[in-house]
C-alpha atoms as a PDB file:
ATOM      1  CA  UNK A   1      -0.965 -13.714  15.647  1.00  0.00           C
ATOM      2  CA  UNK A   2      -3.833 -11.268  16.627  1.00  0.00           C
ATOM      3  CA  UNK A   3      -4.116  -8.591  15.134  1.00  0.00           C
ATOM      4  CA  UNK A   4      -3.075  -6.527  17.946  1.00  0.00           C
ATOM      5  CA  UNK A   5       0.241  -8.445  18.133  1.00  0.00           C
ATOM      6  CA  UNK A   6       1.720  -7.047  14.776  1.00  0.00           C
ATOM      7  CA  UNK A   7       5.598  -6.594  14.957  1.00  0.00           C
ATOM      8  CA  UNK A   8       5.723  -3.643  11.982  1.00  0.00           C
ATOM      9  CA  UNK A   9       6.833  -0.422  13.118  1.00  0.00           C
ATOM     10  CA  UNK A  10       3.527   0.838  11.255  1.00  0.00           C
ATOM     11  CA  UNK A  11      -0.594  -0.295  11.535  1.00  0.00           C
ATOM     12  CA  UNK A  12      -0.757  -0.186   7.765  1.00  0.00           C
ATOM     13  CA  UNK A  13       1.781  -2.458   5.735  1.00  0.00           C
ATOM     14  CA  UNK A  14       1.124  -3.392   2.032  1.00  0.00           C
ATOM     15  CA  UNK A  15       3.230  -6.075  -0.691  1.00  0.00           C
ATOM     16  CA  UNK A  16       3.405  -5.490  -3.876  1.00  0.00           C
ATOM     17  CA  UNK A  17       3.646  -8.388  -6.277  1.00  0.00           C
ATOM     18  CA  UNK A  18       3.815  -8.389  -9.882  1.00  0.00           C
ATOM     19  CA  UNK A  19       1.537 -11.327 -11.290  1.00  0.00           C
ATOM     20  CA  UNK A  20       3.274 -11.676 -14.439  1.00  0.00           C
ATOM     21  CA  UNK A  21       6.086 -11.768 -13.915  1.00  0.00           C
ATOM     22  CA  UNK A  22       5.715 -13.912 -10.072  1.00  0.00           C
ATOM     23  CA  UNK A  23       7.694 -11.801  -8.397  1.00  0.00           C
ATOM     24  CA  UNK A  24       7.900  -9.129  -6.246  1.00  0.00           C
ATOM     25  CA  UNK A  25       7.138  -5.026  -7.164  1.00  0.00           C
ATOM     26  CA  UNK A  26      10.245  -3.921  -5.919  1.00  0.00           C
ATOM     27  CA  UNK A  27      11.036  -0.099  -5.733  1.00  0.00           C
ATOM     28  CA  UNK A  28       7.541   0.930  -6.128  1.00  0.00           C
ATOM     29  CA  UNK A  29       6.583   4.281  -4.609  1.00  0.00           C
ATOM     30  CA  UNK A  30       3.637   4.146  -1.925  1.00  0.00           C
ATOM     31  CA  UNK A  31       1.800   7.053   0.001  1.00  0.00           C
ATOM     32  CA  UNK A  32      -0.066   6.702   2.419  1.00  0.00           C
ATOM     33  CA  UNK A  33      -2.970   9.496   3.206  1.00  0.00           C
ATOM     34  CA  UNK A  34      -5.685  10.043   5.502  1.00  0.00           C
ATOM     35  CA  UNK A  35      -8.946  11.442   4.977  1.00  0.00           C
ATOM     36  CA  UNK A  36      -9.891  15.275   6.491  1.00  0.00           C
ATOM     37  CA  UNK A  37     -12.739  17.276   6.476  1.00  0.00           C
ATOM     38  CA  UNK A  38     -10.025  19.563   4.689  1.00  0.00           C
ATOM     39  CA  UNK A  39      -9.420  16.423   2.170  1.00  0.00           C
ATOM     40  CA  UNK A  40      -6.446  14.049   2.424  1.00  0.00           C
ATOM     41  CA  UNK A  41      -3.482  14.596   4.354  1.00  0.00           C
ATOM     42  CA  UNK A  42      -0.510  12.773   3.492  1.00  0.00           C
ATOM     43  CA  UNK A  43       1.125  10.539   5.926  1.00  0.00           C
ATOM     44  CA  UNK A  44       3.916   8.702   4.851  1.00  0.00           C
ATOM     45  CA  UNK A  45       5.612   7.872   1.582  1.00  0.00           C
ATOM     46  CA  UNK A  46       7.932   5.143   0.968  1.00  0.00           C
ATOM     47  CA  UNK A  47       9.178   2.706  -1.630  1.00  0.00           C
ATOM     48  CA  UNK A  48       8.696  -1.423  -1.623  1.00  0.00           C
ATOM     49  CA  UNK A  49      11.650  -3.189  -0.691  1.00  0.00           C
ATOM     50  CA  UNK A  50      13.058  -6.174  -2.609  1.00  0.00           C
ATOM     51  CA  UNK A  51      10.626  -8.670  -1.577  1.00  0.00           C
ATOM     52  CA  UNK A  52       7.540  -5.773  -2.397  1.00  0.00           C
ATOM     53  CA  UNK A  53       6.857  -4.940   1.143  1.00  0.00           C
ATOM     54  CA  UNK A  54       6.362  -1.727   2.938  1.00  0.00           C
ATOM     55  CA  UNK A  55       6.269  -2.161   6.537  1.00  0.00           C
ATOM     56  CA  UNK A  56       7.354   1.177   7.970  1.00  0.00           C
ATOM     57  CA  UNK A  57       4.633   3.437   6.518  1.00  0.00           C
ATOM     58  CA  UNK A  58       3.405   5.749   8.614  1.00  0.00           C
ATOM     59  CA  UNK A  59       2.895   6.544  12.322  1.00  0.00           C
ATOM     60  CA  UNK A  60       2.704   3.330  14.564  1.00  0.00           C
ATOM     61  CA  UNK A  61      -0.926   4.711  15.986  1.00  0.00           C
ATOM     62  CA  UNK A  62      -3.943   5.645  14.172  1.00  0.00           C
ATOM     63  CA  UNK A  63      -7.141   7.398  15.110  1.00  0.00           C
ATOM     64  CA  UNK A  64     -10.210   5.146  12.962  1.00  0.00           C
ATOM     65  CA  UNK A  65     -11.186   6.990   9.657  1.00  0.00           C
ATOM     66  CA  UNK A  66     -10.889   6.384   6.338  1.00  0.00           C
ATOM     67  CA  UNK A  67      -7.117   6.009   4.714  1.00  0.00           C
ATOM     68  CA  UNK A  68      -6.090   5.486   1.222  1.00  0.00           C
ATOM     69  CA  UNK A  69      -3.199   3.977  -0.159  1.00  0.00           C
ATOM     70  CA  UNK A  70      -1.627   5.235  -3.532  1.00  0.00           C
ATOM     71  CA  UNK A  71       0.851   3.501  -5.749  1.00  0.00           C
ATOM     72  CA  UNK A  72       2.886   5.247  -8.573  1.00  0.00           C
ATOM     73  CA  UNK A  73       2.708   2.198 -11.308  1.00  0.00           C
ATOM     74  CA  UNK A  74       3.054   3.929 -13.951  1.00  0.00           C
ATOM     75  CA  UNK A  75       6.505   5.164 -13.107  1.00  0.00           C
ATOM     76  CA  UNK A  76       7.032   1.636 -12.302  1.00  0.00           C
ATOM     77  CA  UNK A  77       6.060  -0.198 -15.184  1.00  0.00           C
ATOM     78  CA  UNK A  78       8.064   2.834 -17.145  1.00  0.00           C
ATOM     79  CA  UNK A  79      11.061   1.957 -15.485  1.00  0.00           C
ATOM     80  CA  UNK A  80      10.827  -1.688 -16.594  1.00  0.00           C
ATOM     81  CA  UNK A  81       9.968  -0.700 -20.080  1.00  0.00           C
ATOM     82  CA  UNK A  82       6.781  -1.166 -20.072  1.00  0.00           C
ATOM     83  CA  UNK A  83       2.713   0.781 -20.567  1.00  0.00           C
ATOM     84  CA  UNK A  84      -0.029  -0.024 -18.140  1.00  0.00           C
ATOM     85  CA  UNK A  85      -3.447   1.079 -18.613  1.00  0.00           C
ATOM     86  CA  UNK A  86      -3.343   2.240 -14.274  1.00  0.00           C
ATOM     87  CA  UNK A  87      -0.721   4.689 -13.900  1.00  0.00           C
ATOM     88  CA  UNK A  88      -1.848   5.019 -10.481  1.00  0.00           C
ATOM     89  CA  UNK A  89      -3.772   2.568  -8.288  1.00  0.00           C
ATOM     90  CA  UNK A  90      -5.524   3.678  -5.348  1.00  0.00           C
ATOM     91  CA  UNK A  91      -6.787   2.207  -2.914  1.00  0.00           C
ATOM     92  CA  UNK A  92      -9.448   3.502   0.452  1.00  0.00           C
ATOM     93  CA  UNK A  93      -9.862   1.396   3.389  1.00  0.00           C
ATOM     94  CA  UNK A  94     -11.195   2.618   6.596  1.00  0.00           C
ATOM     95  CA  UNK A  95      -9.493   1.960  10.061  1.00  0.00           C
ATOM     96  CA  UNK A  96     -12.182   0.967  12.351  1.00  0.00           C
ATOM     97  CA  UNK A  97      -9.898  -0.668  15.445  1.00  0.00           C
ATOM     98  CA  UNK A  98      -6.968   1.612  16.434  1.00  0.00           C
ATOM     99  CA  UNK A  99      -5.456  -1.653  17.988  1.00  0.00           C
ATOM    100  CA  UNK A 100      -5.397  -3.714  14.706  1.00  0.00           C
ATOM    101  CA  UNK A 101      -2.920  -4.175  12.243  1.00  0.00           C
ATOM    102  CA  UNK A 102      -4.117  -3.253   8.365  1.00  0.00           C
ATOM    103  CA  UNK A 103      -2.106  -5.174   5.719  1.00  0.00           C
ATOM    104  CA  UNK A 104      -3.196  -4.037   1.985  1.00  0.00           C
ATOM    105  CA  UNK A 105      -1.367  -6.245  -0.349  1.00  0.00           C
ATOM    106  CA  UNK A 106      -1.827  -5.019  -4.186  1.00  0.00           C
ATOM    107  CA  UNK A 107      -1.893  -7.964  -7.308  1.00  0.00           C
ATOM    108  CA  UNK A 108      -0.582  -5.652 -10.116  1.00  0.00           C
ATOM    109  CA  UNK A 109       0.213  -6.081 -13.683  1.00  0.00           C
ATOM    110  CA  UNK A 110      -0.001  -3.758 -16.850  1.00  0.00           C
ATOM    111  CA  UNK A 111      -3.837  -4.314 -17.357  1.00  0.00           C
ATOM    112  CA  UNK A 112      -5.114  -5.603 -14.164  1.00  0.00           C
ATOM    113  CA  UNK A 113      -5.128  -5.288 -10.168  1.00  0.00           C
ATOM    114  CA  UNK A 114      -6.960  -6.528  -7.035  1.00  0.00           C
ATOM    115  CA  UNK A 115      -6.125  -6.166  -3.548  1.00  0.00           C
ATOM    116  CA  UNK A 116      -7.240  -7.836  -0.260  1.00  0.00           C
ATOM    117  CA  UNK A 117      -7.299  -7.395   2.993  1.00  0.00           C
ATOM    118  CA  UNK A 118      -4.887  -9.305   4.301  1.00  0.00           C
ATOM    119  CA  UNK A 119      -3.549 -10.603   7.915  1.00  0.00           C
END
């Protein structure tokens, strides 16, 4: 697939997986935001479904800038009965093609996260 050809409804998808446990983040609440000269204007919010994925987040066309995605973990980790160290992870990327597709998967657990740009 090129990354013109994407078939979400959105340019910017994430997945959410939980790396302890091996499984999908599901119900995890994600904004996205885009950067003003005012400061950031939110977008879209929306919640991972059951296999961690957010694929309808925000419009379908984007100007290039710079765009950052939030995730509430802490409220997510509460609701599982557990502490993290990151109650929120954010993360900035900038859109450079207005054609492409941006996929920002997040590896989360309690004390740890990376992300990726992914395809």
């Amino acid at each position: 697939m090129t990354p013109s050809a994407h078939t979400s409804p959105s340019r910017v998808t994430t997945h959410v997986l939980d790396t302890v446990r091996g499984a999908a983040a599901a119900g995890l609440a994600v904004t996205l935001e885009q950067h003003t000269m005012e400061g950031w204007l939110l977008l879209a919010t929306g919640r991972t479904d059951a296999d961690g994925r957010v694929t309808d987040l925000g419009p379908a066309d984007l100007a290039p800038g710079r765009f950052r995605l939030s995730f509430d973990t802490g409220a997510w980790f509460a609701a599982a009965g557990e502490s993290t160290f990151y109650p929120q992870v954010q993360i900035t990327f900038e859109i450079r093609d207005a054609e492409a597709h941006y996929h920002v998967p997040l590896l989360l657990s309690p004390f740890a996260y990376s992300t990726y740009r992914g395809s």
